[in-house]
PDB file of N, CA and C in Angstrom:
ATOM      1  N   UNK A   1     -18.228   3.969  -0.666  1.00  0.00           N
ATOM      2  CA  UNK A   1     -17.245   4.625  -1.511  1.00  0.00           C
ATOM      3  C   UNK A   1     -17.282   6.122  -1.225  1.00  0.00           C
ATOM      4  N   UNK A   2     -16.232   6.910  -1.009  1.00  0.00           N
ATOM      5  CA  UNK A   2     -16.159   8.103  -1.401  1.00  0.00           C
ATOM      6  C   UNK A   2     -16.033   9.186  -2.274  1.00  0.00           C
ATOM      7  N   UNK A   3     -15.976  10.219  -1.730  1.00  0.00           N
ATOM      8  CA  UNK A   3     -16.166  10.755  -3.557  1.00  0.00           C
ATOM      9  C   UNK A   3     -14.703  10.875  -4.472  1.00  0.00           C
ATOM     10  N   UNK A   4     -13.681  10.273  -3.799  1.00  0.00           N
ATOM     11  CA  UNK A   4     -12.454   9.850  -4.533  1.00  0.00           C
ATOM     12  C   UNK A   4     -12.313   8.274  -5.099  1.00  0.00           C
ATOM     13  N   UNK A   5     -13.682   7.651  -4.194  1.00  0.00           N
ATOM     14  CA  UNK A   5     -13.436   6.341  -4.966  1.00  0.00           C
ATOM     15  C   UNK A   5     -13.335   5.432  -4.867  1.00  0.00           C
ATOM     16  N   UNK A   6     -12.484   5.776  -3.519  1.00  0.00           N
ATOM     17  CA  UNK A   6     -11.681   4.781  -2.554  1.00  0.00           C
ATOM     18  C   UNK A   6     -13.168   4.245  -1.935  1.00  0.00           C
ATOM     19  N   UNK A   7     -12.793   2.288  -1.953  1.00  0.00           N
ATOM     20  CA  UNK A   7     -14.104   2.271  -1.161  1.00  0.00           C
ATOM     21  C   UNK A   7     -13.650   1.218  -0.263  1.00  0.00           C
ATOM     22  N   UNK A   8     -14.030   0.526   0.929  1.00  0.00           N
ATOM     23  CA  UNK A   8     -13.900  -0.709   1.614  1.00  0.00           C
ATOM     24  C   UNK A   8     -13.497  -1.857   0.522  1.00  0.00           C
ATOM     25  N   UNK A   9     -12.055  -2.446   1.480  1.00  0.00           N
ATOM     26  CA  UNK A   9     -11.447  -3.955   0.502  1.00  0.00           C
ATOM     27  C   UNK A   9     -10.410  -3.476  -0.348  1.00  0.00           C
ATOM     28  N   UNK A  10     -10.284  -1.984  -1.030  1.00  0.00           N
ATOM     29  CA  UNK A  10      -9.200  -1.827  -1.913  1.00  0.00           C
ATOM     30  C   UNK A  10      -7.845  -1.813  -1.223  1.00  0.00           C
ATOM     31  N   UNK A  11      -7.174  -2.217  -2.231  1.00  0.00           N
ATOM     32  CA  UNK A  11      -5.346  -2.026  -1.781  1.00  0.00           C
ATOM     33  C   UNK A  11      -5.022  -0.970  -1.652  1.00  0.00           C
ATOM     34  N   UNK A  12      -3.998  -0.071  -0.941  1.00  0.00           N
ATOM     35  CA  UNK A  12      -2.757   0.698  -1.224  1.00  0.00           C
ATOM     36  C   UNK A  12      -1.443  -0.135  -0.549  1.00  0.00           C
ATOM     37  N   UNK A  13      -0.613   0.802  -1.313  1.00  0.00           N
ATOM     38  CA  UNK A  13       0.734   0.061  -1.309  1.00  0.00           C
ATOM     39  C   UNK A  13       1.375   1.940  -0.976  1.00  0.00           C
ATOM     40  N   UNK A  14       2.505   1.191  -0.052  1.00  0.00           N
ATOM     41  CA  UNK A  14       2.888   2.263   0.307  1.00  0.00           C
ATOM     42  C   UNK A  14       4.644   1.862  -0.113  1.00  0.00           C
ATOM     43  N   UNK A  15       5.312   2.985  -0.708  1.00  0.00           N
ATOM     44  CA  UNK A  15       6.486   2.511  -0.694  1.00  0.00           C
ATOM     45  C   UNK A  15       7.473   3.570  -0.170  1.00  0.00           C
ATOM     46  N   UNK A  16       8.761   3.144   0.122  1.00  0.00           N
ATOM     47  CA  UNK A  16       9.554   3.789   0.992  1.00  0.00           C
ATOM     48  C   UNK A  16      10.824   3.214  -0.040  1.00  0.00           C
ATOM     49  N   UNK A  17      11.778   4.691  -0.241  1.00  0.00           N
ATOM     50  CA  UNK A  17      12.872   4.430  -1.541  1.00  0.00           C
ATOM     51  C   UNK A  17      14.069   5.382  -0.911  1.00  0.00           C
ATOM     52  N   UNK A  18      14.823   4.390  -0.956  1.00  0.00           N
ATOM     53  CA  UNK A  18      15.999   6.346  -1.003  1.00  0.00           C
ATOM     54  C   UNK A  18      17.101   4.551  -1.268  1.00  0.00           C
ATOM     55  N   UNK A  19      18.027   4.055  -0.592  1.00  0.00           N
ATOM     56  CA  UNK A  19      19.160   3.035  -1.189  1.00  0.00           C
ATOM     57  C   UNK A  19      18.280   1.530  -1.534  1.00  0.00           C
ATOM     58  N   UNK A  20      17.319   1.481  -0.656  1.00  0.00           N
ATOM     59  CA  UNK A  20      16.287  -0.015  -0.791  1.00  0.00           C
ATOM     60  C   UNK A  20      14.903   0.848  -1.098  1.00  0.00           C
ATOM     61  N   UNK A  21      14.108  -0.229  -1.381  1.00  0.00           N
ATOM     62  CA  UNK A  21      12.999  -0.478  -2.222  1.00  0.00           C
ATOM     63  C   UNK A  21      12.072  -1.278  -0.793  1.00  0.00           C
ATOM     64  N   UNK A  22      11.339  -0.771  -0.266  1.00  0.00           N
ATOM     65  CA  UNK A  22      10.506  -1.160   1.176  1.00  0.00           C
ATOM     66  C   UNK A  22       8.984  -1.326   1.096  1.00  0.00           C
ATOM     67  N   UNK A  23       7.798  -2.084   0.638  1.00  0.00           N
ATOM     68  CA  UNK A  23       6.386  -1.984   0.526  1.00  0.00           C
ATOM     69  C   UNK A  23       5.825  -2.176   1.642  1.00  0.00           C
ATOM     70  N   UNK A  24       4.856  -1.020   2.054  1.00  0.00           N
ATOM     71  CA  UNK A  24       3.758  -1.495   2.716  1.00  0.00           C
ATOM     72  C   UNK A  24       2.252  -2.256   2.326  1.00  0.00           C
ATOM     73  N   UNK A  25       1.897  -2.928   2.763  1.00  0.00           N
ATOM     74  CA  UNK A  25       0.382  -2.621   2.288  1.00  0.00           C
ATOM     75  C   UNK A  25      -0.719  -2.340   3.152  1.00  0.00           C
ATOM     76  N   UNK A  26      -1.794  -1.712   2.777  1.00  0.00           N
ATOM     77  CA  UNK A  26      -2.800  -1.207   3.501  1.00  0.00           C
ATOM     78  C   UNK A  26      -3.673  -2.100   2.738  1.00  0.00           C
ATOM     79  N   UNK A  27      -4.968  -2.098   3.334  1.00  0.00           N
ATOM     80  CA  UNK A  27      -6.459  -1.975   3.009  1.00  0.00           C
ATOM     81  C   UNK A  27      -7.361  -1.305   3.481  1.00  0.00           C
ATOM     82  N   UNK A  28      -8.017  -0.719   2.614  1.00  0.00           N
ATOM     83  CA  UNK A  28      -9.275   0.158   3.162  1.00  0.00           C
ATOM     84  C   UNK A  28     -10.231  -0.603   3.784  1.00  0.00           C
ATOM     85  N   UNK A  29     -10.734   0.073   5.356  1.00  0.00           N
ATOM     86  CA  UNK A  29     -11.326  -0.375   6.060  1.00  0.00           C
ATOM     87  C   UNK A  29     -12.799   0.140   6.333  1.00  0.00           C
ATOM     88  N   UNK A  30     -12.393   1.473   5.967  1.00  0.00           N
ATOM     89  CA  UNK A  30     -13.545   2.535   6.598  1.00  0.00           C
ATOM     90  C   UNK A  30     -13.467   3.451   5.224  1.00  0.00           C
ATOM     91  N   UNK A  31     -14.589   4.303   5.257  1.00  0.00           N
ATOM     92  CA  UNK A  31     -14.318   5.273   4.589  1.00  0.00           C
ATOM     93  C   UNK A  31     -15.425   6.571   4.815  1.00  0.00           C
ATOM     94  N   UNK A  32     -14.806   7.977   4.598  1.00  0.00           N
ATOM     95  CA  UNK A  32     -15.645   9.156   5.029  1.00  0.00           C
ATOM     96  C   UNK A  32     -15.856   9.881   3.716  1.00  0.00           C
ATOM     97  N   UNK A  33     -16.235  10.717   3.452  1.00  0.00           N
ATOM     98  CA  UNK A  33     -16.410  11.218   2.562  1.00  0.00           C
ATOM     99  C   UNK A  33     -14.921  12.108   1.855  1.00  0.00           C
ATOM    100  N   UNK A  34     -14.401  12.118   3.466  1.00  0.00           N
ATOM    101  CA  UNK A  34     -13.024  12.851   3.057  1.00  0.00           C
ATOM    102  C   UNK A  34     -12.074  12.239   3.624  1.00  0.00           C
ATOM    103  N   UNK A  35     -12.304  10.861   3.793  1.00  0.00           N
ATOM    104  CA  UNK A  35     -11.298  10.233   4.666  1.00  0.00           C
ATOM    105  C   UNK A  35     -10.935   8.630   4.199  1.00  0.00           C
ATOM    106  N   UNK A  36     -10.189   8.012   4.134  1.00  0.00           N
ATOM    107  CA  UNK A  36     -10.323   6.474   4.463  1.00  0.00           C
ATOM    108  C   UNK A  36      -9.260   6.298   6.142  1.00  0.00           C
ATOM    109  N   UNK A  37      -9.934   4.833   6.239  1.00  0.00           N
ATOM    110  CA  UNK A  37      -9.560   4.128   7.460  1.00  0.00           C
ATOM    111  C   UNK A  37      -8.823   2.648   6.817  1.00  0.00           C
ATOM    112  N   UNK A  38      -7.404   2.578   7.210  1.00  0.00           N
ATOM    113  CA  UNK A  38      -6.217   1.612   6.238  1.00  0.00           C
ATOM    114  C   UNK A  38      -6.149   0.873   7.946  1.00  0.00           C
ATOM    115  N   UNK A  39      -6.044  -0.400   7.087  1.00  0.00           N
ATOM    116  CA  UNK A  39      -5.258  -1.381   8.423  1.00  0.00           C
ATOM    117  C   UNK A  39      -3.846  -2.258   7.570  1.00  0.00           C
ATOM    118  N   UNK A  40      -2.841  -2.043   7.820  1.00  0.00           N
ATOM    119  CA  UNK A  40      -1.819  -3.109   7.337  1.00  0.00           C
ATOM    120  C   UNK A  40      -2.005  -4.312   7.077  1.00  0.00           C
ATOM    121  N   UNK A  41      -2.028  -4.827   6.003  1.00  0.00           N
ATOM    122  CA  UNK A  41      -2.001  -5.955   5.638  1.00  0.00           C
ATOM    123  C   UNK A  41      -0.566  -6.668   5.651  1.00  0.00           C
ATOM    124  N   UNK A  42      -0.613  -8.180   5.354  1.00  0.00           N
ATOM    125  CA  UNK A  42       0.598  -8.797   5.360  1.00  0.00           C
ATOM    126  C   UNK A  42       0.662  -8.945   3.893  1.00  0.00           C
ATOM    127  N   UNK A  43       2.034  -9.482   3.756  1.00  0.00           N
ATOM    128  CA  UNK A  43       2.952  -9.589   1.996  1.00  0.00           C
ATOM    129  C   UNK A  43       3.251 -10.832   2.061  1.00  0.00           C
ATOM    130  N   UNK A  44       3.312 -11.072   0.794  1.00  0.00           N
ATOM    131  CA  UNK A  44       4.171 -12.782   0.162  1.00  0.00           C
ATOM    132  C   UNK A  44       5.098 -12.384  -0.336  1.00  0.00           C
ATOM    133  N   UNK A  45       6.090 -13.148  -0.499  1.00  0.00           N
ATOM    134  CA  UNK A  45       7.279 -12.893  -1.707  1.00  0.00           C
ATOM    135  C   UNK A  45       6.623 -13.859  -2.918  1.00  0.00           C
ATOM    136  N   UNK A  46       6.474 -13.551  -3.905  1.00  0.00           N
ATOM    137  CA  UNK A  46       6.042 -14.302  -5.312  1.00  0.00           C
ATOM    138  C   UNK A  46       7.314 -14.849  -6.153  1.00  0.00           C
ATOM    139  N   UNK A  47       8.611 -13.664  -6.040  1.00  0.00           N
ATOM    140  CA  UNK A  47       9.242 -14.573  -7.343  1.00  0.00           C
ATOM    141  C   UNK A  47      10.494 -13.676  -6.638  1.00  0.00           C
ATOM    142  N   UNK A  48      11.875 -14.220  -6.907  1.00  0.00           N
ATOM    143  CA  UNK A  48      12.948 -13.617  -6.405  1.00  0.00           C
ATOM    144  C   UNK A  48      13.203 -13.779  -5.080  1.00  0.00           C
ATOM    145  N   UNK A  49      14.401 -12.879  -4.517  1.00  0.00           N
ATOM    146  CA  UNK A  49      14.546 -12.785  -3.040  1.00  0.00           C
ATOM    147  C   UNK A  49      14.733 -11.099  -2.643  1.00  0.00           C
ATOM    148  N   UNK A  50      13.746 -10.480  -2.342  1.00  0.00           N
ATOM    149  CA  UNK A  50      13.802  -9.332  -1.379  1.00  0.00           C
ATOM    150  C   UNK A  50      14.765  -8.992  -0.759  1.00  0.00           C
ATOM    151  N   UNK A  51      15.277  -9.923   0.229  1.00  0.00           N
ATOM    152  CA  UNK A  51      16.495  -9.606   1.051  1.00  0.00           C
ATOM    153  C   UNK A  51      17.655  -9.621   0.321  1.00  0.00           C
ATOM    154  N   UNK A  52      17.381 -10.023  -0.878  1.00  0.00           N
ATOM    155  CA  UNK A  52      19.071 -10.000  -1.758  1.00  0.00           C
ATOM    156  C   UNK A  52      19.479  -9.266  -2.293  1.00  0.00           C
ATOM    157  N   UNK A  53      20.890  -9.239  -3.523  1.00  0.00           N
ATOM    158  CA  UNK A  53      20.947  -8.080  -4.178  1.00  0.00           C
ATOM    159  C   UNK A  53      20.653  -7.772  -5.364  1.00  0.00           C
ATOM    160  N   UNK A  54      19.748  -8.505  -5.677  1.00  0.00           N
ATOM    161  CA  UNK A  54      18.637  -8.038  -6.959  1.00  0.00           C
ATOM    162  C   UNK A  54      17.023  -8.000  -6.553  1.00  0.00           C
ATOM    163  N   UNK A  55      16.927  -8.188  -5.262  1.00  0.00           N
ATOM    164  CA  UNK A  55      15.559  -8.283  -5.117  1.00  0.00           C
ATOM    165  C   UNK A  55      14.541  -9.159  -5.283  1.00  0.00           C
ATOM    166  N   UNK A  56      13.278  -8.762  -5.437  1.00  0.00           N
ATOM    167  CA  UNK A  56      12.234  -9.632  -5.620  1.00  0.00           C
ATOM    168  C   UNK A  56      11.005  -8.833  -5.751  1.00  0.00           C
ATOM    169  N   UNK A  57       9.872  -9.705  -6.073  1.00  0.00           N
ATOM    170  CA  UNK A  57       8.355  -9.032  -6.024  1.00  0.00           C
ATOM    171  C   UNK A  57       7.944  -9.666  -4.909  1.00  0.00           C
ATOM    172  N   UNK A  58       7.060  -8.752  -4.214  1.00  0.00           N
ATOM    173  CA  UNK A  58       5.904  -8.907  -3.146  1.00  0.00           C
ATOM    174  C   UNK A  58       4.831  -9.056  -3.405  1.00  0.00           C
ATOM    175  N   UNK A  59       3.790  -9.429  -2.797  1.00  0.00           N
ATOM    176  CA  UNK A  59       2.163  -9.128  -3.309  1.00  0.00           C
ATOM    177  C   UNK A  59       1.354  -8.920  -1.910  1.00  0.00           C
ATOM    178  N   UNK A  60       0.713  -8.252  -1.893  1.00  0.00           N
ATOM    179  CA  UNK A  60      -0.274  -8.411  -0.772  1.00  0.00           C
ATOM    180  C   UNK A  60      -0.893  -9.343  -0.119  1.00  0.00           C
ATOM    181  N   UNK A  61      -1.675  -9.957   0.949  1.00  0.00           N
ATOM    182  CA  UNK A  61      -2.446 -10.588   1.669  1.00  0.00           C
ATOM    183  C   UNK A  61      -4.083  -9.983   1.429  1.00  0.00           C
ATOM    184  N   UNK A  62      -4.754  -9.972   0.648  1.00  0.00           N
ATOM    185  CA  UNK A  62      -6.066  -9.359   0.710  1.00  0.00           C
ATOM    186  C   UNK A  62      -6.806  -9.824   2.414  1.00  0.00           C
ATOM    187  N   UNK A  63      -7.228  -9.141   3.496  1.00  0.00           N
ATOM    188  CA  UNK A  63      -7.776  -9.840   4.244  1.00  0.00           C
ATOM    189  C   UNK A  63      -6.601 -10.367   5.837  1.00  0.00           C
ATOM    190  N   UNK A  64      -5.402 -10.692   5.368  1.00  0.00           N
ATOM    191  CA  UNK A  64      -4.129 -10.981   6.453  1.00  0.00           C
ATOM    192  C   UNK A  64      -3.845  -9.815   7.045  1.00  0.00           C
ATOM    193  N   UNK A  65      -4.825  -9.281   8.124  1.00  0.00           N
ATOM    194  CA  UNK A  65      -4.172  -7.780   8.775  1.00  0.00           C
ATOM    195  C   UNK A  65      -3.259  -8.286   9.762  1.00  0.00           C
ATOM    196  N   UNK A  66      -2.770  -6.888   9.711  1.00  0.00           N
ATOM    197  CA  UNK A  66      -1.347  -7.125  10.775  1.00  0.00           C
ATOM    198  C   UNK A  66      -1.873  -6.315  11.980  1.00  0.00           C
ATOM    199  N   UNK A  67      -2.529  -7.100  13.064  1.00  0.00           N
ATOM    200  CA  UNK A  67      -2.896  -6.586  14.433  1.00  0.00           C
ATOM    201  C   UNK A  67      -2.570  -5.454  15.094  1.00  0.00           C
ATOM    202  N   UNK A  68      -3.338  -4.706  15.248  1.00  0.00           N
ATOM    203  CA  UNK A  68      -3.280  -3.108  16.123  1.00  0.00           C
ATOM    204  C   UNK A  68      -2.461  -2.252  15.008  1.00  0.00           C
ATOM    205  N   UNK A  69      -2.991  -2.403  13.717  1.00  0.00           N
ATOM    206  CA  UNK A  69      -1.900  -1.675  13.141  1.00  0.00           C
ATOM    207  C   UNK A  69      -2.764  -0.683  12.257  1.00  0.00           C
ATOM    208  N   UNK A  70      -3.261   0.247  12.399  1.00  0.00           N
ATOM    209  CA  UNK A  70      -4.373   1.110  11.616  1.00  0.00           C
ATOM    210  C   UNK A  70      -3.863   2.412  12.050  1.00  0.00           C
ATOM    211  N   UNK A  71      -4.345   3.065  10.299  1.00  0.00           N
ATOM    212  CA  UNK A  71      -4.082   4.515  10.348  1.00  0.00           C
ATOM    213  C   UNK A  71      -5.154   4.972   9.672  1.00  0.00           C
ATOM    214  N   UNK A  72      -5.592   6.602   9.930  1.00  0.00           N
ATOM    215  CA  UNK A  72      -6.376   7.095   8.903  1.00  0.00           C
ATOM    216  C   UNK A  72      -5.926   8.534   8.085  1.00  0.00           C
ATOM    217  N   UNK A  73      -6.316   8.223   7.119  1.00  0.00           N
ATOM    218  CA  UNK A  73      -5.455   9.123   5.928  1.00  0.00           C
ATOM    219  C   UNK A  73      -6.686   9.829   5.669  1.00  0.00           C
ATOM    220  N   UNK A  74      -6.401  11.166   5.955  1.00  0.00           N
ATOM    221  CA  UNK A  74      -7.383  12.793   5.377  1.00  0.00           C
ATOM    222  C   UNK A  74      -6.856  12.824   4.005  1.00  0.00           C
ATOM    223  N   UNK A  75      -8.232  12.582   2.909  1.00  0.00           N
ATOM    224  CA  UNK A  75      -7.532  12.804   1.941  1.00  0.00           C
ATOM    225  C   UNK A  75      -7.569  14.410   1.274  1.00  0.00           C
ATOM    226  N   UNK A  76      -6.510  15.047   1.138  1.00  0.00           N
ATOM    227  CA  UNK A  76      -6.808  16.360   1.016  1.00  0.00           C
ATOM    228  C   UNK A  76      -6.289  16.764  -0.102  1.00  0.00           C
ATOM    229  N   UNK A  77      -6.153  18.167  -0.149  1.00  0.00           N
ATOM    230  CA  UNK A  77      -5.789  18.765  -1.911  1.00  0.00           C
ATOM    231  C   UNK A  77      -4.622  18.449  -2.248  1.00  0.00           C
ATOM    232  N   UNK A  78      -4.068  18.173  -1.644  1.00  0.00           N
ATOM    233  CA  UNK A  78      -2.430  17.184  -2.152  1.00  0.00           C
ATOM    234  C   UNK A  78      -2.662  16.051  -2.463  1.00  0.00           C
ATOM    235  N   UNK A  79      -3.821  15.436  -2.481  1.00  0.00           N
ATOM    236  CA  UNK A  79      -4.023  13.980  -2.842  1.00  0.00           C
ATOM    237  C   UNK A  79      -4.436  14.575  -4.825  1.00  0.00           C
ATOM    238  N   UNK A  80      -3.547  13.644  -5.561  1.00  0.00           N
ATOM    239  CA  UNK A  80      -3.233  13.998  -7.015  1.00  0.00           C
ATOM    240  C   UNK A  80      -4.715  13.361  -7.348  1.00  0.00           C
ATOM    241  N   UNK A  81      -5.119  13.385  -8.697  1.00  0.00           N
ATOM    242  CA  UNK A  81      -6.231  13.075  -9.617  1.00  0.00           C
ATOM    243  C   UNK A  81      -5.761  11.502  -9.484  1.00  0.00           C
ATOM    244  N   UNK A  82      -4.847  10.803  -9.839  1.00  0.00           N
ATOM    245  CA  UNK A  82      -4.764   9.260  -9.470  1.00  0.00           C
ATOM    246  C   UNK A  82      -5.003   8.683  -8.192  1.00  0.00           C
ATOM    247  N   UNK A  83      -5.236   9.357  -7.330  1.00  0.00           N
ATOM    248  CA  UNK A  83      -5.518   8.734  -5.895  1.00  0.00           C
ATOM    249  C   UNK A  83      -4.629   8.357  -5.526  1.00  0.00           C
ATOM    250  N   UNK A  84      -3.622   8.742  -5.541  1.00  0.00           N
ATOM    251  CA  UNK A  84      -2.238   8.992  -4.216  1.00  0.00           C
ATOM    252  C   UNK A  84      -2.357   9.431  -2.958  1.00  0.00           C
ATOM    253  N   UNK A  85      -2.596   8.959  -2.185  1.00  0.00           N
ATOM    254  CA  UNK A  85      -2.561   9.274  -0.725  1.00  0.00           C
ATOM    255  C   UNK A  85      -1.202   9.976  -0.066  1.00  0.00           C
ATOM    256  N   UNK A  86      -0.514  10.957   0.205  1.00  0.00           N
ATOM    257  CA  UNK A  86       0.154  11.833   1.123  1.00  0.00           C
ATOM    258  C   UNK A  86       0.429  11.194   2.440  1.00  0.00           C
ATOM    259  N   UNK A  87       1.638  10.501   3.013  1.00  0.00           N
ATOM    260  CA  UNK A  87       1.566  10.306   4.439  1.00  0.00           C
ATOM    261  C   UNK A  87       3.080  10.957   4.744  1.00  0.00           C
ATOM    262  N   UNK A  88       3.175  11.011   6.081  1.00  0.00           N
ATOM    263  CA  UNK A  88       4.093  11.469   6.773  1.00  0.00           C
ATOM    264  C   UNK A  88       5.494  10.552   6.459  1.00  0.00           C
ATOM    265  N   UNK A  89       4.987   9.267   5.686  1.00  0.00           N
ATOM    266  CA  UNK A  89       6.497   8.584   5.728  1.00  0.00           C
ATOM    267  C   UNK A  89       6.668   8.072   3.903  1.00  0.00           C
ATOM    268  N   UNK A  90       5.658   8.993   2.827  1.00  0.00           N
ATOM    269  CA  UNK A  90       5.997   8.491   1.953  1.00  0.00           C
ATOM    270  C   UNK A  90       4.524   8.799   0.946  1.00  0.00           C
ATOM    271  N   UNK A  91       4.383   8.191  -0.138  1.00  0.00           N
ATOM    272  CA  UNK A  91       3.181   8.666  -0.865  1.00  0.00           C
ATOM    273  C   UNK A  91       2.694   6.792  -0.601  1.00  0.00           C
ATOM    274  N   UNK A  92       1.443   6.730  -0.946  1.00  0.00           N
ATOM    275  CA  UNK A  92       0.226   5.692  -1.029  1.00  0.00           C
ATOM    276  C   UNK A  92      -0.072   5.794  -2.092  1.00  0.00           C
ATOM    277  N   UNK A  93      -0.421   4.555  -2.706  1.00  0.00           N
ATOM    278  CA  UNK A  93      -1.401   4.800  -3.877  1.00  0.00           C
ATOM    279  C   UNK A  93      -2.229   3.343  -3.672  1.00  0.00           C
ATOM    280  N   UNK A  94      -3.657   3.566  -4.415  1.00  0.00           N
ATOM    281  CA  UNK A  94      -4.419   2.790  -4.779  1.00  0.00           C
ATOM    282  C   UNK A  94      -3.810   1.138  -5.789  1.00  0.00           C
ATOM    283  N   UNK A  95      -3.452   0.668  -5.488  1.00  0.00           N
ATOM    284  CA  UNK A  95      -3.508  -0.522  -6.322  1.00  0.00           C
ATOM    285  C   UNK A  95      -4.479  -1.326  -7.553  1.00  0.00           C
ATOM    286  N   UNK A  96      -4.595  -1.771  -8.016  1.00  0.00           N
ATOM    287  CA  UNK A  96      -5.022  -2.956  -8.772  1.00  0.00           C
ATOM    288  C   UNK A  96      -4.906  -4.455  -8.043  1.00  0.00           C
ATOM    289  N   UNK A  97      -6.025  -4.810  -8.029  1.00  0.00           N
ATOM    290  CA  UNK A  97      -5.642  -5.898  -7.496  1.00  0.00           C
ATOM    291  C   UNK A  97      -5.035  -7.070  -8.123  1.00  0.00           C
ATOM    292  N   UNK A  98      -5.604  -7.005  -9.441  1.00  0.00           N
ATOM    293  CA  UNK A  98      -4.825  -7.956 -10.657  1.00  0.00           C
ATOM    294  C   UNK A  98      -3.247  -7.920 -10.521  1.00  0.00           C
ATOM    295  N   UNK A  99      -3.147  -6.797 -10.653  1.00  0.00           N
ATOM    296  CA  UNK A  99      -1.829  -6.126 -10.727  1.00  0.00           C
ATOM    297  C   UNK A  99      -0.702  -6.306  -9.485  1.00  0.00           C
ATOM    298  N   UNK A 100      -1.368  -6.276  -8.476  1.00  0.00           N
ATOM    299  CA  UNK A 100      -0.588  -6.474  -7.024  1.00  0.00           C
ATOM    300  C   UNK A 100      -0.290  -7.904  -7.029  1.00  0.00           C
ATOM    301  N   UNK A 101      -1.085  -8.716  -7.284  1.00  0.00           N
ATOM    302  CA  UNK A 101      -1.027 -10.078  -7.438  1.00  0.00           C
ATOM    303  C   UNK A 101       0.039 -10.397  -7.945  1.00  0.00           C
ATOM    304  N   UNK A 102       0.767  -9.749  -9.332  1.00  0.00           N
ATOM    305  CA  UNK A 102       1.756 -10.198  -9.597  1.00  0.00           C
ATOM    306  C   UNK A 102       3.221  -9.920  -8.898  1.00  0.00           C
ATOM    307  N   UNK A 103       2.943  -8.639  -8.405  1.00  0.00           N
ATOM    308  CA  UNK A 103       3.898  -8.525  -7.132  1.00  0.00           C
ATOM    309  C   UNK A 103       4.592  -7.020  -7.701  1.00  0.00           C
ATOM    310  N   UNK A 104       5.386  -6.415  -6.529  1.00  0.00           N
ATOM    311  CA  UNK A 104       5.595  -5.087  -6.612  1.00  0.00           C
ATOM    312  C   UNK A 104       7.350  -4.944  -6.265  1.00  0.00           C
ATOM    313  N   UNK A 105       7.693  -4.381  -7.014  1.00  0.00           N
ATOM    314  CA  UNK A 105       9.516  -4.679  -6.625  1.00  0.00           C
ATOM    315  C   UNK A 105      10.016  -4.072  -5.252  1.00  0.00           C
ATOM    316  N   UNK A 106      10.659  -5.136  -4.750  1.00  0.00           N
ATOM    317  CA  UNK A 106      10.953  -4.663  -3.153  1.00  0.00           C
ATOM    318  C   UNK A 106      12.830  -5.255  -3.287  1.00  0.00           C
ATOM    319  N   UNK A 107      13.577  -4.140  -2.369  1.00  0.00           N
ATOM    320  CA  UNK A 107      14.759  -4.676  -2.527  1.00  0.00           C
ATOM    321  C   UNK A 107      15.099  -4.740  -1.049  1.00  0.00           C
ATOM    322  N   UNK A 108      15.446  -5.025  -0.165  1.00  0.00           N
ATOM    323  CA  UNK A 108      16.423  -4.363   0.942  1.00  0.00           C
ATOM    324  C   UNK A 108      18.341  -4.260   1.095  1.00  0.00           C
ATOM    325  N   UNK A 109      18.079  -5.095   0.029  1.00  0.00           N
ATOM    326  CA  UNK A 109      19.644  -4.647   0.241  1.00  0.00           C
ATOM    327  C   UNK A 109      20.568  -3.302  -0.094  1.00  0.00           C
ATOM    328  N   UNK A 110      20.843  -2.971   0.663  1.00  0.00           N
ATOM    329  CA  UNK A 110      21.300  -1.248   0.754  1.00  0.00           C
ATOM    330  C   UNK A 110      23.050  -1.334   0.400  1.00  0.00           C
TER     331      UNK A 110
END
C-alpha cells in the first residue's frame, strides 16, 4: 500500500463523458510510494444495454486483464483527498468493489 492507500487488487474506473458515457477499468498492479502500476481490466454488462439509447450498467472483471495494456499513474498534488487519479484522457478514481459489482452507468449512444 501506499501512502495514498492505493494498494495491489483495487479497482479504478476511468470514465470518459462529453455526448456518451464510456468506462474504463483498471487494477492496481504495482505500487510506489508515489506511484501505482494499472493494467486494464475487462467489463460485463449487468443490467440494460450500453449500446442503446438509455444505456446500461457495467461492472468490472476483478483479475480479466486486457493483454499489453498497462499504464502508470504519478500520483501527484492534483490527485484530490478522495483518490482521484489525473490522466491525460480523463480523471480515475478508486472504486468499491461492492459497489462496482453493481455496475457503473455507461451509454454509447451519442
Amino acid at each position: 500500500m501506499n501512502i495514498h492507500g492505493y494498494k495491489i487488487g483495487d479497482i479504478i474506473c476511468q470514465t470518459f463523458s462529453y455526448n456518451m458515457t464510456i468506462n474504463d477499468f483498471w487494477q492496481v498492479v504495482k505500487t510506489t510510494p508515489k506511484s501505482v502500476t494499472l493494467q486494464k481490466i475487462n467489463k460485463k454488462v449487468v443490467k440494460g444495454d450500453p449500446w442503446g439509447p438509455g444505456g446500461g450498467q457495467v461492472a468490472p472483471i476483478k483479475d480479466d486483464f486486457v493483454v499489453n495494456h498497462t499504464r502508470q499513474n504519478r500520483i501527484t498534488s492534483r490527485t484530490r483527498e478522495d483518490n482521484t487519479l489525473f490522466s491525460e484522457a480523463g480523471h480515475m478514481s478508486k472504486v468499491d468493489a461492492t459497489e462496482a459489482a453493481k455496475g457503473c452507468y455507461e451509454c454509447h449512444w451519442d
